[in-house]
Structures are given as structure tokens and as C-alpha cells.
PDB file of N, CA and C in Angstrom:
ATOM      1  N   UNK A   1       0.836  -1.186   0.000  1.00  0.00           N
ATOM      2  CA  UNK A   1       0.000   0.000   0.000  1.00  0.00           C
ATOM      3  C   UNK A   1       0.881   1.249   0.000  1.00  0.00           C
ATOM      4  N   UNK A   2       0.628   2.445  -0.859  1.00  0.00           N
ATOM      5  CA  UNK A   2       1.124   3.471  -0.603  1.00  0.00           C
ATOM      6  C   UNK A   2       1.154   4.547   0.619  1.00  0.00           C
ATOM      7  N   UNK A   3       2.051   4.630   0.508  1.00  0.00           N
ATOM      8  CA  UNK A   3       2.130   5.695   1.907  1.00  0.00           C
ATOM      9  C   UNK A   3       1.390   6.992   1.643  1.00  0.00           C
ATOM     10  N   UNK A   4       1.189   7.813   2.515  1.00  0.00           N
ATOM     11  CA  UNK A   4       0.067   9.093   2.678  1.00  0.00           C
ATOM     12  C   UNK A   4       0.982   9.703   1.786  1.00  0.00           C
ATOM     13  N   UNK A   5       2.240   9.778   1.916  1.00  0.00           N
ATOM     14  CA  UNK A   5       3.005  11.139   1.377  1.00  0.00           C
ATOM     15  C   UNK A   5       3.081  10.833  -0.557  1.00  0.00           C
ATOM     16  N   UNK A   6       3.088   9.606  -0.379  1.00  0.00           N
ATOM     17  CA  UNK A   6       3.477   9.356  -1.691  1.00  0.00           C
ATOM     18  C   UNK A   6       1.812   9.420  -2.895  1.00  0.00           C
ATOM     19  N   UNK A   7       0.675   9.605  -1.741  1.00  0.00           N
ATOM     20  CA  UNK A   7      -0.435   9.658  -2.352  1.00  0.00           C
ATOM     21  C   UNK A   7      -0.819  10.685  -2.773  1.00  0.00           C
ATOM     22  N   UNK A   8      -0.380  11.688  -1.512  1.00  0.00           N
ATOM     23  CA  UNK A   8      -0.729  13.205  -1.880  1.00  0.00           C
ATOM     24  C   UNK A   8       0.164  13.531  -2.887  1.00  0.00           C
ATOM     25  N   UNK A   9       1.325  13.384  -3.042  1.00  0.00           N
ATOM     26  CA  UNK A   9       2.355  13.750  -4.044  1.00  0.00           C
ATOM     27  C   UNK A   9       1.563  13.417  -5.823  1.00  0.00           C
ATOM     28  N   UNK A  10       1.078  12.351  -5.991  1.00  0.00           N
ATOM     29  CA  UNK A  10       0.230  12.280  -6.990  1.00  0.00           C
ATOM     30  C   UNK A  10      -1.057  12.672  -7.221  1.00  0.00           C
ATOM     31  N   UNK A  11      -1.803  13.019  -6.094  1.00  0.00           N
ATOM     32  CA  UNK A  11      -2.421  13.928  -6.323  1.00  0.00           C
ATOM     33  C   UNK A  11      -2.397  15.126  -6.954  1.00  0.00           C
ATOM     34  N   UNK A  12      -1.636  15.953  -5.707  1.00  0.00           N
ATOM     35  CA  UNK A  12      -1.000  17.186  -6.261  1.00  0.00           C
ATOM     36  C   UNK A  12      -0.428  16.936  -7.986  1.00  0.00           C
ATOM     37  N   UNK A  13       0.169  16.085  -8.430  1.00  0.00           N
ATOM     38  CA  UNK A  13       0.980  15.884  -9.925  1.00  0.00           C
ATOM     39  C   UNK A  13      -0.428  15.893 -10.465  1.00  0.00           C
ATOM     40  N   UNK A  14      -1.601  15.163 -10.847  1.00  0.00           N
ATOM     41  CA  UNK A  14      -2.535  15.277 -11.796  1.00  0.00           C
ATOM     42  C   UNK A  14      -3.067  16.426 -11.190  1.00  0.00           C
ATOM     43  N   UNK A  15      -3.535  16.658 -10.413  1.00  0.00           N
ATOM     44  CA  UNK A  15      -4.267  17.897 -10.569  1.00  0.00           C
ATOM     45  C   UNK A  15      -3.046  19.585 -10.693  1.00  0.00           C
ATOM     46  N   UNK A  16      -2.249  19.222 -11.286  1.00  0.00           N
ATOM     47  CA  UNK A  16      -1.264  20.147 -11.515  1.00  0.00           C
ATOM     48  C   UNK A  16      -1.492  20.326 -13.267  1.00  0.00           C
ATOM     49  N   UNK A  17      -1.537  18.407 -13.630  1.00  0.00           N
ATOM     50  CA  UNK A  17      -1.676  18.420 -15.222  1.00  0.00           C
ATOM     51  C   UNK A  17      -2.710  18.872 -15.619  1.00  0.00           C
ATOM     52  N   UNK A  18      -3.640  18.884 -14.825  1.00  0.00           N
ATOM     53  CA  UNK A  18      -5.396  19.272 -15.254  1.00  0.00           C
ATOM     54  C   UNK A  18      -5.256  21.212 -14.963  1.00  0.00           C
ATOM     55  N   UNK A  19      -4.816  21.458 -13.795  1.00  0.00           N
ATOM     56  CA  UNK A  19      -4.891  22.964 -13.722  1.00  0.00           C
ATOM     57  C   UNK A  19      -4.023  23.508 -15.035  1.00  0.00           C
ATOM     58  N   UNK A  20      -2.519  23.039 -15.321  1.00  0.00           N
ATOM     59  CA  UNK A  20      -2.029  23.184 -16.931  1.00  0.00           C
ATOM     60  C   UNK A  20      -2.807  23.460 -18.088  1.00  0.00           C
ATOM     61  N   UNK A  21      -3.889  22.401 -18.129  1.00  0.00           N
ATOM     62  CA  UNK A  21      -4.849  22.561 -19.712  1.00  0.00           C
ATOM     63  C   UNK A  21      -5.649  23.194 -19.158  1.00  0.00           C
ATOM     64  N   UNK A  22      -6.049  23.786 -17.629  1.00  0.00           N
ATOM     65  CA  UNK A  22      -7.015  24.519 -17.977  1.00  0.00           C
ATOM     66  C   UNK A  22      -6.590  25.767 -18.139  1.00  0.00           C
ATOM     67  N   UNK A  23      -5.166  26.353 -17.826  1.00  0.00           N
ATOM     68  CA  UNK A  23      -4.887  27.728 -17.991  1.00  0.00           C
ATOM     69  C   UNK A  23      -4.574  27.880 -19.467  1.00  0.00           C
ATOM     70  N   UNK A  24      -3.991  26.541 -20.378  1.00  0.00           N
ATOM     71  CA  UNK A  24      -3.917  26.337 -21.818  1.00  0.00           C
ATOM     72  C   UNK A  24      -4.981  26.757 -22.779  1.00  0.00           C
ATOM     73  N   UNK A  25      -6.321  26.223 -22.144  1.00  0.00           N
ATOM     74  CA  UNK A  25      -7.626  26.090 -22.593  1.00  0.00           C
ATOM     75  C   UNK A  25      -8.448  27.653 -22.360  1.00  0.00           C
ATOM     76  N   UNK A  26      -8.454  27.939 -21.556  1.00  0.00           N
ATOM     77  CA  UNK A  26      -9.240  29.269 -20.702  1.00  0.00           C
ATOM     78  C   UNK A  26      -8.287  30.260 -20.361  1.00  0.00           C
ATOM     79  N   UNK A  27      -7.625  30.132 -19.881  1.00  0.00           N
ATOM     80  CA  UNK A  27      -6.887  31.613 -19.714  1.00  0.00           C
ATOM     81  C   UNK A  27      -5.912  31.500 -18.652  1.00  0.00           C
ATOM     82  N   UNK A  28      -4.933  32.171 -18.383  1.00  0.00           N
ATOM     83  CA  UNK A  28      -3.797  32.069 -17.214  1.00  0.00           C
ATOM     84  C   UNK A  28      -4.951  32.473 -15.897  1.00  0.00           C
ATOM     85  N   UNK A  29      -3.853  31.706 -14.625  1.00  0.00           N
ATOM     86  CA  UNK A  29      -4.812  31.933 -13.605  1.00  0.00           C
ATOM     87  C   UNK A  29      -4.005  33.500 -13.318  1.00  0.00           C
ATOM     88  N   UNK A  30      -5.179  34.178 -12.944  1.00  0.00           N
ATOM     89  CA  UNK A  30      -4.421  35.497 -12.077  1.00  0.00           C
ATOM     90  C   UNK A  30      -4.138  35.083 -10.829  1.00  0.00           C
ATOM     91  N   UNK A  31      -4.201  34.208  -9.580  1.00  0.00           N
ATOM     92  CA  UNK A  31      -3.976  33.971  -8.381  1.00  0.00           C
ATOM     93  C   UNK A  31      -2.803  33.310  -8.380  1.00  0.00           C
ATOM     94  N   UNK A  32      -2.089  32.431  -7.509  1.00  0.00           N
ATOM     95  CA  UNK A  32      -0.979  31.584  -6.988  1.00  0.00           C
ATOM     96  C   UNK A  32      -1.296  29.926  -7.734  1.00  0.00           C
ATOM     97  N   UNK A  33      -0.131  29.460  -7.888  1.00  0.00           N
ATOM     98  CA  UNK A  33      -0.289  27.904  -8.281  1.00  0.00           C
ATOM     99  C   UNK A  33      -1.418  27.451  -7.280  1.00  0.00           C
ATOM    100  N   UNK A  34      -0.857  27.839  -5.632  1.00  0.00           N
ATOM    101  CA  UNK A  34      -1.141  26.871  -5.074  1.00  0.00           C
ATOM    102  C   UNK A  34      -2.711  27.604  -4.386  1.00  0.00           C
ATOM    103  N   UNK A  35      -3.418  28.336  -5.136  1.00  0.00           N
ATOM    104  CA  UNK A  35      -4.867  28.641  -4.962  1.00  0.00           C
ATOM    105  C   UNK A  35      -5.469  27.718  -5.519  1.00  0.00           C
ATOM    106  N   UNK A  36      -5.016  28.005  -7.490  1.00  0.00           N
ATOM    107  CA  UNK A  36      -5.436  27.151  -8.059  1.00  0.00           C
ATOM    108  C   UNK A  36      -5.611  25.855  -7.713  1.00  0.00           C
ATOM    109  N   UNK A  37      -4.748  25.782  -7.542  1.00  0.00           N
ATOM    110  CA  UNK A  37      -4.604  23.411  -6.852  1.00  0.00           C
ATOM    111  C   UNK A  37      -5.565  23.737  -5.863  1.00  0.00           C
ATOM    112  N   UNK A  38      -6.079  23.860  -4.902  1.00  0.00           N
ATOM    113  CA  UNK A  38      -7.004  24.538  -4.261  1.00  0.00           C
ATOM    114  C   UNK A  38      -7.884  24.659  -4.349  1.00  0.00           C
ATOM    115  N   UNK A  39      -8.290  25.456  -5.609  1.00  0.00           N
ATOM    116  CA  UNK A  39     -10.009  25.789  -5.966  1.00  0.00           C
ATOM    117  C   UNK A  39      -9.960  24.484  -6.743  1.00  0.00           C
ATOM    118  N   UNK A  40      -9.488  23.542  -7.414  1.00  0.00           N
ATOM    119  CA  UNK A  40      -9.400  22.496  -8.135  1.00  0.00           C
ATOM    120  C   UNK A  40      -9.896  20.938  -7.460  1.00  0.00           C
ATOM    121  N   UNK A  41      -9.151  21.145  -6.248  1.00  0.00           N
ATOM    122  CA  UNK A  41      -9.696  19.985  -5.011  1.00  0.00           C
ATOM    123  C   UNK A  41     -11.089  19.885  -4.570  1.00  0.00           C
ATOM    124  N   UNK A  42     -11.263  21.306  -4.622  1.00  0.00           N
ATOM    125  CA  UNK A  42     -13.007  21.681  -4.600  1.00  0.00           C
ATOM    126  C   UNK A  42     -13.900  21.392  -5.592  1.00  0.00           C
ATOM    127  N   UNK A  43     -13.495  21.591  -6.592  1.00  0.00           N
ATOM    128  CA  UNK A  43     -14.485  20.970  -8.043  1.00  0.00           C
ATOM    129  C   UNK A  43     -13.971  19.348  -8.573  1.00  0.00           C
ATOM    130  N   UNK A  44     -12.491  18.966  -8.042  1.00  0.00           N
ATOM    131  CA  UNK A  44     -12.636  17.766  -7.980  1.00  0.00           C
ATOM    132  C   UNK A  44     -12.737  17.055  -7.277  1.00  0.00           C
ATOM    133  N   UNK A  45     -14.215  15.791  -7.081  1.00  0.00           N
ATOM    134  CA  UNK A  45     -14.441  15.418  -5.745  1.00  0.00           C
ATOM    135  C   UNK A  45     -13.837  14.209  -5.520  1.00  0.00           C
ATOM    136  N   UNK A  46     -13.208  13.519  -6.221  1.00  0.00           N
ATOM    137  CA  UNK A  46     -12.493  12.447  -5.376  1.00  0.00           C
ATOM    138  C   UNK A  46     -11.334  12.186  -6.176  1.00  0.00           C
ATOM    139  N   UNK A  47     -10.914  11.019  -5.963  1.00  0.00           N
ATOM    140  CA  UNK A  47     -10.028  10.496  -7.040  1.00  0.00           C
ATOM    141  C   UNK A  47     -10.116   9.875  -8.315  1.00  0.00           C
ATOM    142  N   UNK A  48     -11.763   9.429  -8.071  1.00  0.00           N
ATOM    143  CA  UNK A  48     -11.813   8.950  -9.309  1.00  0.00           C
ATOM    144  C   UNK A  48     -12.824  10.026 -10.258  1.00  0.00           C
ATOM    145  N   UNK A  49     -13.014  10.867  -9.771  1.00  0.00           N
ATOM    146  CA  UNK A  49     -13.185  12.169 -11.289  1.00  0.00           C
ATOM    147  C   UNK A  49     -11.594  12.320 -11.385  1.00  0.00           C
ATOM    148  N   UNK A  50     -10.640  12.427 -10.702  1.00  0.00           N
ATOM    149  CA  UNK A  50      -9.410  13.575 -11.136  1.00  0.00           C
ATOM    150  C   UNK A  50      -8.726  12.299 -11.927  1.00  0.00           C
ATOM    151  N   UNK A  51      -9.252  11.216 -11.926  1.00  0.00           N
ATOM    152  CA  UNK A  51      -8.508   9.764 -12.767  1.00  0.00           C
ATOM    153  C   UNK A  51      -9.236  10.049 -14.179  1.00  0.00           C
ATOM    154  N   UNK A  52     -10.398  10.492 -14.150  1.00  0.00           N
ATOM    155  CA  UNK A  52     -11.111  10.432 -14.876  1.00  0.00           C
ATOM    156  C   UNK A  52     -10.749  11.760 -16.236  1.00  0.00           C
ATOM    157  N   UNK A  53     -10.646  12.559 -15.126  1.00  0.00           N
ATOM    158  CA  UNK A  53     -10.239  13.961 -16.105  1.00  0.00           C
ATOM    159  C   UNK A  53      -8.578  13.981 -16.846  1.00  0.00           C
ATOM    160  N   UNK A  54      -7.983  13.440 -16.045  1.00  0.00           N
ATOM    161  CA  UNK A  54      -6.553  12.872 -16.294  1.00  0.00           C
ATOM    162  C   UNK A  54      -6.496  12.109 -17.670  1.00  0.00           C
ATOM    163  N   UNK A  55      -7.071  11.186 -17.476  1.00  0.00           N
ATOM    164  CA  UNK A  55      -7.374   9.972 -18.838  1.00  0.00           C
ATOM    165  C   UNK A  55      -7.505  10.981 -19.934  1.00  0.00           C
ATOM    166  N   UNK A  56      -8.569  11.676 -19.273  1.00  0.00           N
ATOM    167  CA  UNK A  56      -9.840  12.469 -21.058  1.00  0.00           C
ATOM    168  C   UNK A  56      -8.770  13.613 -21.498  1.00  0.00           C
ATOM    169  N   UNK A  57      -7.578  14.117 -20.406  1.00  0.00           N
ATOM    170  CA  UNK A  57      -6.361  15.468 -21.938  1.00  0.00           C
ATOM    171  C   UNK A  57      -6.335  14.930 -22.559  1.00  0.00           C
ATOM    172  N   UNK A  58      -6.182  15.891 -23.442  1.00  0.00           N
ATOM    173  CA  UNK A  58      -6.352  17.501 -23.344  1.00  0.00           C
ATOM    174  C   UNK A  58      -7.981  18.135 -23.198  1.00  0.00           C
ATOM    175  N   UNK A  59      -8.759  16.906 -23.260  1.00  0.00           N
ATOM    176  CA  UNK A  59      -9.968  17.377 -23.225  1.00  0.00           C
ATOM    177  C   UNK A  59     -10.472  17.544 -21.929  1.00  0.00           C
ATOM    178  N   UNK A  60     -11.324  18.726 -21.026  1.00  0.00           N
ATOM    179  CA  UNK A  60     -12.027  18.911 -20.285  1.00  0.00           C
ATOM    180  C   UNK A  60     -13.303  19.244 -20.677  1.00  0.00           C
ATOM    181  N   UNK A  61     -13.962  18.564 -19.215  1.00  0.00           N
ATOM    182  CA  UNK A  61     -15.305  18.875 -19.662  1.00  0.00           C
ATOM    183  C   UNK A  61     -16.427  20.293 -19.622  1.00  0.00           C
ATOM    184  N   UNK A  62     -16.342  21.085 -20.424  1.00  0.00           N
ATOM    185  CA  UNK A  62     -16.980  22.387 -20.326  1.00  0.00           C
ATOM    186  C   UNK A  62     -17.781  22.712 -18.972  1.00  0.00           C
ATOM    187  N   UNK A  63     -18.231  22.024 -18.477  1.00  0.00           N
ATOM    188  CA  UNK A  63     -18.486  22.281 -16.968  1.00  0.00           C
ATOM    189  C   UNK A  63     -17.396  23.238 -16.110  1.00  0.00           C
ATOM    190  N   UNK A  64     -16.273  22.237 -16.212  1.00  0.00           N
ATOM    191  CA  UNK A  64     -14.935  22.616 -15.521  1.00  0.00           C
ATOM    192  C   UNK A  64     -14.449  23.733 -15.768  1.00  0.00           C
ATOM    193  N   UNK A  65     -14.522  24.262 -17.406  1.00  0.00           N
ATOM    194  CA  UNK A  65     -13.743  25.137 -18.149  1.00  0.00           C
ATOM    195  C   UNK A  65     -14.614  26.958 -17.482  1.00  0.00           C
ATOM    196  N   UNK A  66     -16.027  26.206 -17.617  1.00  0.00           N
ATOM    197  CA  UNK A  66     -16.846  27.262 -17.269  1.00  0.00           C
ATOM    198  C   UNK A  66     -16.349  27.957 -16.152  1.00  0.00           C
ATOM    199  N   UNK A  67     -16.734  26.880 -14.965  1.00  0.00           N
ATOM    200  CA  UNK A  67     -16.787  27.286 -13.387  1.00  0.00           C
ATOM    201  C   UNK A  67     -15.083  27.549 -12.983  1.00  0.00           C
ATOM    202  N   UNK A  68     -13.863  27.289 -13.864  1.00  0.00           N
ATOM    203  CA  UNK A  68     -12.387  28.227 -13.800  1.00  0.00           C
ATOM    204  C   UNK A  68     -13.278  29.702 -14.396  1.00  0.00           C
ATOM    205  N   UNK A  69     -13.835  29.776 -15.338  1.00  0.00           N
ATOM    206  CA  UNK A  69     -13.658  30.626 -16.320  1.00  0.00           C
ATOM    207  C   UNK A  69     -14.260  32.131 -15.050  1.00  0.00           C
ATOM    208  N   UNK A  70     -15.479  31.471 -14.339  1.00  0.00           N
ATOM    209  CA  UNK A  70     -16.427  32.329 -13.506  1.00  0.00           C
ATOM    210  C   UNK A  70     -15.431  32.720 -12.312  1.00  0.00           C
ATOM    211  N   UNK A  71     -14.506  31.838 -12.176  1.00  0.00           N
ATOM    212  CA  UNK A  71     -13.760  31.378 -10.653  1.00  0.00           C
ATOM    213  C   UNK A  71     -12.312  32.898 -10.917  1.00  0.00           C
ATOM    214  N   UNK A  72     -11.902  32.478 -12.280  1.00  0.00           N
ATOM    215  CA  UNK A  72     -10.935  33.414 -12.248  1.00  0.00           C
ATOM    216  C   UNK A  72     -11.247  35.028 -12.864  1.00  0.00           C
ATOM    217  N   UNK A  73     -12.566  34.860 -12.889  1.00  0.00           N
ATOM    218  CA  UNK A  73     -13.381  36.420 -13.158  1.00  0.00           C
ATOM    219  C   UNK A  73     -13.151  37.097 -12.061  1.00  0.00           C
ATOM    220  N   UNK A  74     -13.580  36.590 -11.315  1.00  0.00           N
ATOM    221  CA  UNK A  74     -13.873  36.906  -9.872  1.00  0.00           C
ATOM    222  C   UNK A  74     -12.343  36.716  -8.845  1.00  0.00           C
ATOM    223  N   UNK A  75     -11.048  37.548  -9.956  1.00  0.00           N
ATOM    224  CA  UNK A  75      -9.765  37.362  -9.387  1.00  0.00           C
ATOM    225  C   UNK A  75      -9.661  35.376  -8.588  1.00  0.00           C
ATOM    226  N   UNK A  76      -9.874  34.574  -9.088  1.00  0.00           N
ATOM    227  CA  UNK A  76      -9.512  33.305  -8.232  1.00  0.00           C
ATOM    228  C   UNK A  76     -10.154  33.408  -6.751  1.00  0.00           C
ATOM    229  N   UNK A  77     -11.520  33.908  -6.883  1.00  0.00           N
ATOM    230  CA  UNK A  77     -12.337  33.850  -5.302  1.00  0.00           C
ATOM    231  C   UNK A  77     -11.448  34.832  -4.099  1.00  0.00           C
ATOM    232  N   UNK A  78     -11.041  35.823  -4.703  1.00  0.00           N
ATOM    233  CA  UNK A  78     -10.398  36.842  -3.792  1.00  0.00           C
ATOM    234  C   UNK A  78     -11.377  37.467  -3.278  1.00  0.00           C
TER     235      UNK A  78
END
């Protein structure tokens, strides 16, 4: 079994690749990396959407693209 540290560490790595296409896709974040990873944990709810979204790059699902798009209107929820 993997250890805690080595779980979060891959965590953090895909949802790093997913925050990537979405600043690729939609627009640079105006806030900090580590907001983004952040507001990202919040719209992704477990592991198996962020397995899921991982698989489907470069494609996201317009849901996602939207609620960055509203998220970083609104300075990244400042």
C-alpha cells in the first residue's frame, strides 16, 4: 500500500496536469499555483473524477472550463 506522502504527491501531480490545460484552454490563472490546486480539489471530488479527467487530456469537460472561467473572473475567489 502506498504511503500518505506518496499519495498526496500524486495527487498534487494530476491535478497540476489538469490545472495546466485549464490555464492552456481558458486563460492564465491570475492567483498563486497553489490557490489554483485549491479551488481544483473543490471541483474535484475524489479520485476517481481527477482519474477520470486525467485519462480524457487535453480534453475537459466544459463544466470545468466554465466554473475556472467564472472562478478566475472573480480574481480566483479573492
Amino acid at each position: 500500500m502506498k504511503d500518505q506522502i506518496t499519495k498526496l504527491g500524486e495527487t498534487l501531480e494530476g491535478l497540476a496536469q489538469i490545472a495546466d490545460e485549464l490555464e492552456r484552454q481558458v486563460a492564465p490563472c491570475p492567483v498563486t499555483r497553489l490557490l489554483l490546486i485549491a479551488w481544483l480539489t473543490e471541483w474535484v471530488l475524489g479520485p476517481e473524477t481527477q482519474a477520470a479527467l486525467k485519462r480524457d487530456l487535453p480534453c475537459l469537460p466544459q463544466s470545468l472550463k466554465s466554473a475556472y472561467a467564472v472562478w478566475i473572473h472573480h480574481s480566483g475567489g479573492r
